[in-house]
Protein backbone atom coordinates (compact mmCIF):
# COMPACT_ATOMS: atom_id res chain seq x y z
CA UNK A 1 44.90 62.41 42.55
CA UNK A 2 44.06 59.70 40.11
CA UNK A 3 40.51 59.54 38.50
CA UNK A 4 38.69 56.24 39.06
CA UNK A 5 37.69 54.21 36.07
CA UNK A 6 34.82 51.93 35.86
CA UNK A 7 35.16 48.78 34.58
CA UNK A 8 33.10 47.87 31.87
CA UNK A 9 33.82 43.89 31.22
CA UNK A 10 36.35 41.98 31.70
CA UNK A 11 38.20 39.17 30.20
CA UNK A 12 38.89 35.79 31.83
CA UNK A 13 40.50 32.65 31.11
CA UNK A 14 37.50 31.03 30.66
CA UNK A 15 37.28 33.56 27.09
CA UNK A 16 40.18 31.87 26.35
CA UNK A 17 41.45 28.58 24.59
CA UNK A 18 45.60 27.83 25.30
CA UNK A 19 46.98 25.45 23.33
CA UNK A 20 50.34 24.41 24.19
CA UNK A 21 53.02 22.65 21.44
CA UNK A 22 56.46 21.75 21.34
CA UNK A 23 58.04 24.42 19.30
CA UNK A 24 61.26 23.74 18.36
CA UNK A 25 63.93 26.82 18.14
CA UNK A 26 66.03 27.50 21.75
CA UNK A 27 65.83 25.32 24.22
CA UNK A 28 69.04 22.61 23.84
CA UNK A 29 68.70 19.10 24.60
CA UNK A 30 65.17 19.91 25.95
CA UNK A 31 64.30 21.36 22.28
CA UNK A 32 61.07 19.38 20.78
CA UNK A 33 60.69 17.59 24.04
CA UNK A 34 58.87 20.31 26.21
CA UNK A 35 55.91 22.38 25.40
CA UNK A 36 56.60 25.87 25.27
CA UNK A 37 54.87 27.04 22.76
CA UNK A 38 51.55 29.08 23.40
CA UNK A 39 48.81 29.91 20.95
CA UNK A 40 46.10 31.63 22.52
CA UNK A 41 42.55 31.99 21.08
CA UNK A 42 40.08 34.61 22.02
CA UNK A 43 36.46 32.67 21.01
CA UNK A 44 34.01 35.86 21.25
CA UNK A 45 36.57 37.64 18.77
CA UNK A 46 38.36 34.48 17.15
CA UNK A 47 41.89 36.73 17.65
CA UNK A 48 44.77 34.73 18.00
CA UNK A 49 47.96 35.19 19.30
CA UNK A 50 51.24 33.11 19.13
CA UNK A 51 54.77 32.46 20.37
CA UNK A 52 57.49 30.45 20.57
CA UNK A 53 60.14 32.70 21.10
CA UNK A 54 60.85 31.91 24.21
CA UNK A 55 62.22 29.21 26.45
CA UNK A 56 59.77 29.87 29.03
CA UNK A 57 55.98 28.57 28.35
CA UNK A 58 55.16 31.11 30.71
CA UNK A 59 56.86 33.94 29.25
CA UNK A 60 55.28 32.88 25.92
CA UNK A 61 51.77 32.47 27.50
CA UNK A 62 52.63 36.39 28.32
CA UNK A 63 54.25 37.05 24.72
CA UNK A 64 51.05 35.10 23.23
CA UNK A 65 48.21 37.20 25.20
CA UNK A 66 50.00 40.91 24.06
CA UNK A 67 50.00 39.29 20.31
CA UNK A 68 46.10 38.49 20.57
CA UNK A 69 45.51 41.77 21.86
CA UNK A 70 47.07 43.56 19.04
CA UNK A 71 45.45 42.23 16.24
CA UNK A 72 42.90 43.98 14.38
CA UNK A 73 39.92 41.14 14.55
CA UNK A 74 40.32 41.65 18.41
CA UNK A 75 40.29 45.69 18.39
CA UNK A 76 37.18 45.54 16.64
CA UNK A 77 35.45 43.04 18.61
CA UNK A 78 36.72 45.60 21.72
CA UNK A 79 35.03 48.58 20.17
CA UNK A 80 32.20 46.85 19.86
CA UNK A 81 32.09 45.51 23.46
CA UNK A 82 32.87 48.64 25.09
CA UNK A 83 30.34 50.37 22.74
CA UNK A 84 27.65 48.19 23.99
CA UNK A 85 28.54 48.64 27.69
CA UNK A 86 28.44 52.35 27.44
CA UNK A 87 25.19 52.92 25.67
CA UNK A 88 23.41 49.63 25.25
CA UNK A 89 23.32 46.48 22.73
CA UNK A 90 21.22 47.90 20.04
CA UNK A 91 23.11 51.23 19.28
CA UNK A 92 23.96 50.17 15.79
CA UNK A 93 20.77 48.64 15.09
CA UNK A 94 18.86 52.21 16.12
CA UNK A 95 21.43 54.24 14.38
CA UNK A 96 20.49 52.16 11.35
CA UNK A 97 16.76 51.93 11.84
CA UNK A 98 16.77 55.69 12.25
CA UNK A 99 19.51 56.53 8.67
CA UNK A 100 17.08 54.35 6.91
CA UNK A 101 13.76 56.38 7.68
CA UNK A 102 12.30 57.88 5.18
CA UNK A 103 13.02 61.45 5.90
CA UNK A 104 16.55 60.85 5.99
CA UNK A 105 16.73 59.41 2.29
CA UNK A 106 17.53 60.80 -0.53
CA UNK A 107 16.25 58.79 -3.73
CA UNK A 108 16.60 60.37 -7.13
CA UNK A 109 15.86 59.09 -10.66
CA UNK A 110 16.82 59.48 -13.70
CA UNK A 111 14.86 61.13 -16.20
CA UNK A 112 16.11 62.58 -19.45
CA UNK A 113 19.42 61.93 -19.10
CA UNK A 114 19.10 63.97 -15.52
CA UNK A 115 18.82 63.13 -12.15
CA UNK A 116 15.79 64.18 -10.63
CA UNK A 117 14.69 64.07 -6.86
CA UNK A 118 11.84 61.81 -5.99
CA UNK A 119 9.25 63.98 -3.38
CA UNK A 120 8.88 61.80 -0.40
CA UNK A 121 5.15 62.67 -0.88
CA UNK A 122 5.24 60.57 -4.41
CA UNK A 123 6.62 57.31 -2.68
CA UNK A 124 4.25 54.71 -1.85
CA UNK A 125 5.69 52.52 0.99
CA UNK A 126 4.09 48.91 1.62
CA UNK A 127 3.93 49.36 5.19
């Protein structure tokens, strides 16, 4: 029996910019006369994808969408996403808030050529 996944987000065409172009390569007589060429453009992410490989736009379209998926600017903008669907927007921003507390810093000087820890009881904070 299969487990059931929820879906998280979803991407639509409307996340999307396709730009079509005449792309030279295979193609014949019909070569630089018909648009085959796809570039695809992810805006949330700015990932592209591209190809002209084909004769078919729509097999490029296809070829295009797999490139955009597998770049690097669009896997991070995915862990991100999914991140923020699972436990809320502000996961980094709490992780952060909380590393930078007081308690959890470490601040040492140096004094005579040592390093010496700074008691948390000695810092005066302008809050």
């Amino acid at each position: 029996m299969k487990e059931q996944k929820d879906i998280l987000f979803s991407i639509t065409k409307k996340d999307l910019d396709v730009q079509t172009f005449r792309s030279g390569g295979h193609g014949g007589q019909h070569q630089n006369k018909v648009e085959t060429g796809v570039r695809i453009i992810h805006r949330a992410s700015g990932a592209k994808g591209e190809s002209r490989t084909e004769k078919s736009q729509h097999m490029n379209k296809k070829l295009a969408f797999e490139r955009l998926t597998k770049t690097q600017q669009f896997k991070s903008w995915l862990k991100i996403k999914t991140s923020e669907a699972l436990y809320g927007k502000n996961v980094i921003e709490d992780k952060i808030k909380k590393a930078m507390q007081l308690e959890n810093i470490k601040i040492e000087i140096k004094q005579d050529g040592k390093w010496t820890e700074v008691k948390k009881n000695e810092i005066q904070t302008s809050n």
